[in-house]
Protein backbone atom coordinates (compact mmCIF):
# COMPACT_ATOMS: atom_id res chain seq x y z
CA UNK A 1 -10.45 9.69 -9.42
CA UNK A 2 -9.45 7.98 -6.15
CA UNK A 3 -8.38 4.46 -6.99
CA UNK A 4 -7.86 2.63 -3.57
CA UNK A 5 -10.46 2.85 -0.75
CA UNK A 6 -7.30 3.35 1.67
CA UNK A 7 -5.30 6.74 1.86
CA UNK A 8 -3.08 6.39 -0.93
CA UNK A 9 -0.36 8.52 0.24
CA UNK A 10 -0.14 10.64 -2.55
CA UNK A 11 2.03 13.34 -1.18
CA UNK A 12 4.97 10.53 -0.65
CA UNK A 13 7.94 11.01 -2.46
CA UNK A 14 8.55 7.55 -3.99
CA UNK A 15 12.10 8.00 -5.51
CA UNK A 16 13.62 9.67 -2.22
CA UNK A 17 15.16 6.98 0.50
CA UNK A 18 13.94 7.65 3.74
CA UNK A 19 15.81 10.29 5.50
CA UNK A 20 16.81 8.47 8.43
CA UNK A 21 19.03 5.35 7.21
CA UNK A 22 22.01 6.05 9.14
CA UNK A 23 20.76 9.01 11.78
CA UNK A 24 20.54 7.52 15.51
CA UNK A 25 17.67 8.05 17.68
CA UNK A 26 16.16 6.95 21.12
CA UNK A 27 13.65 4.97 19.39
CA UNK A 28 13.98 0.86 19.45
CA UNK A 29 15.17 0.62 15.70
CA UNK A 30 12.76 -1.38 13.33
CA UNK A 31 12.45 -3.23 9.84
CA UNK A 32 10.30 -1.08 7.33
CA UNK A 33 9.85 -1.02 3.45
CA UNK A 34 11.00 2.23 1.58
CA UNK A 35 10.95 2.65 -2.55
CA UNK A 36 14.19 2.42 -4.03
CA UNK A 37 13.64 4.26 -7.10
CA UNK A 38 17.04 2.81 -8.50
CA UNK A 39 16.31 -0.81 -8.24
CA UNK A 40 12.16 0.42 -8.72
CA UNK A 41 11.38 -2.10 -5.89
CA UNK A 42 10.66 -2.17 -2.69
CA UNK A 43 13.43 -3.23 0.15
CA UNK A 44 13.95 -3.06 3.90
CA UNK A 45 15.71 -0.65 5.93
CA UNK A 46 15.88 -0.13 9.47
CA UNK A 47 13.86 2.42 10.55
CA UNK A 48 15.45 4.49 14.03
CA UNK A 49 12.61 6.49 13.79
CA UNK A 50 14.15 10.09 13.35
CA UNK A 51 13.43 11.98 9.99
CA UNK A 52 10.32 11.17 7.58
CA UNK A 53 10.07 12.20 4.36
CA UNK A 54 6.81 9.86 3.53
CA UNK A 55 9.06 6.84 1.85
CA UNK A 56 8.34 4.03 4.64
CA UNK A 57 6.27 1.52 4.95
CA UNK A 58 4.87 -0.96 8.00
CA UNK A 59 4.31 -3.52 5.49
CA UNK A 60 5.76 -5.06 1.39
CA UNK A 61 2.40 -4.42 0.06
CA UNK A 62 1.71 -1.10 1.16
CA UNK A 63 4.87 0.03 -0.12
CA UNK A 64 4.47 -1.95 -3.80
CA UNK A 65 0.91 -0.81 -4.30
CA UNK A 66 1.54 2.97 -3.11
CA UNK A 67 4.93 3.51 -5.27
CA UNK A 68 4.11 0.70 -7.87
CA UNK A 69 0.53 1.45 -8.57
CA UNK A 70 -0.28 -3.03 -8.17
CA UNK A 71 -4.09 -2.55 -7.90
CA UNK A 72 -6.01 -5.07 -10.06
CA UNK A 73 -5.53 -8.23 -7.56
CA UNK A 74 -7.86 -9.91 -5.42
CA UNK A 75 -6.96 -9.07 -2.00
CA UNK A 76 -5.81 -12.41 -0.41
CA UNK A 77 -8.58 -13.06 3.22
CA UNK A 78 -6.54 -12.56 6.29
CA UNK A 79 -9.13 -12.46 9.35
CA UNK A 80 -6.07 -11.07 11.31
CA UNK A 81 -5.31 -8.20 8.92
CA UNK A 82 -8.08 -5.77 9.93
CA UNK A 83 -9.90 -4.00 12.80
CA UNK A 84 -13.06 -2.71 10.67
CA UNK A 85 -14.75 -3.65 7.14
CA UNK A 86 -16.68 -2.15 4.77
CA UNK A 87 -18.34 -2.39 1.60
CA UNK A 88 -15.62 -2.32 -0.97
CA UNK A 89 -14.89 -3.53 -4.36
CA UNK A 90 -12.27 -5.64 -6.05
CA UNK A 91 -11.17 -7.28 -9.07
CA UNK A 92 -11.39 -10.84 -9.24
CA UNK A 93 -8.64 -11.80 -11.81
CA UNK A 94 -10.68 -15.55 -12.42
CA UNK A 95 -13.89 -13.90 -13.18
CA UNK A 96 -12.68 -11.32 -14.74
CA UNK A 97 -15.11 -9.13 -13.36
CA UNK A 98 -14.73 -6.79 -10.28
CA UNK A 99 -17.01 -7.68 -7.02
CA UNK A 100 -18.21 -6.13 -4.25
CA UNK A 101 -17.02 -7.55 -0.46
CA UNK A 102 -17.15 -5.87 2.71
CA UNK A 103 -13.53 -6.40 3.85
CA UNK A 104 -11.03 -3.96 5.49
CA UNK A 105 -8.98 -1.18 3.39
CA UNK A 106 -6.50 -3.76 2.13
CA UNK A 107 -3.14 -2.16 0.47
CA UNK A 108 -4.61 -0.28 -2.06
CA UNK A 109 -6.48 -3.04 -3.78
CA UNK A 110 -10.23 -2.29 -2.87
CA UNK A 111 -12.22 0.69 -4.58
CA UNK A 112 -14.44 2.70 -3.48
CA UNK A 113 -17.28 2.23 -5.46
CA UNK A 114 -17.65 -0.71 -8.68
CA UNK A 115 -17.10 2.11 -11.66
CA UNK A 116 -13.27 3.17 -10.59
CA UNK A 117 -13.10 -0.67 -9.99
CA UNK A 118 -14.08 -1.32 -13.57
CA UNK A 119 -12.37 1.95 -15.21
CA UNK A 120 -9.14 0.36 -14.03
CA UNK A 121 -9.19 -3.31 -14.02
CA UNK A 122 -11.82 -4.51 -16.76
């Protein structure tokens, strides 16, 4: 059963650190997310861009719902968050019911169709 409308990541490796913490590269060096399976939270590292095992992440929430399995929150609307939407569905944790909204693939907290919605959240 495929639980989040966006790719999942399945194949990552959650409790490795990403393989290039220390190595230099030609790249401009940025801020990602990886997993620290020690702590079991997410933290930042800067990313040089050489090596990838799977374990980083452009954003907090894509890196808590794909190694922490969050999925039964209401996506929060951010117009400036996506480039396309479709008809997804969600949990709304006031209603207590899951809803349908055509939003963008939102870290892993849209389904597919209303019964994985349910399955999980209800």
């Amino acid at each position: 059963m495929e639980l989040c409308a966006w790719t999942c990541q399945a194949v990552i490796d959650c409790p490795r650190k990403p393989e290039d913490l220390t190595s230099k590269c030609r790249e401009k060096p940025r801020l990602m997310y990886y997993f620290d399976g020690s702590r079991n939270s997410c933290a930042l590292f800067l990313n040089t861009g050489c090596g990838d095992n799977g374990n980083k992440f452009h954003t907090l929430r894509q890196c808590e719902v794909t190694c922490q399995g969050s999925t039964c929150i209401e996506p929060p609307d951010d117009p400036n968050y996506c480039k396309e939407k479709k008809k997804t569905y969600s949990y709304n944790k006031e209603r207590g019911i899951c809803v349908q909204r055509n939003d963008c693939d939102r870290g892993g907290r849209n389904f597919k169709n209303i019964d994985d919605c349910r399955q999980k959240c209800e």
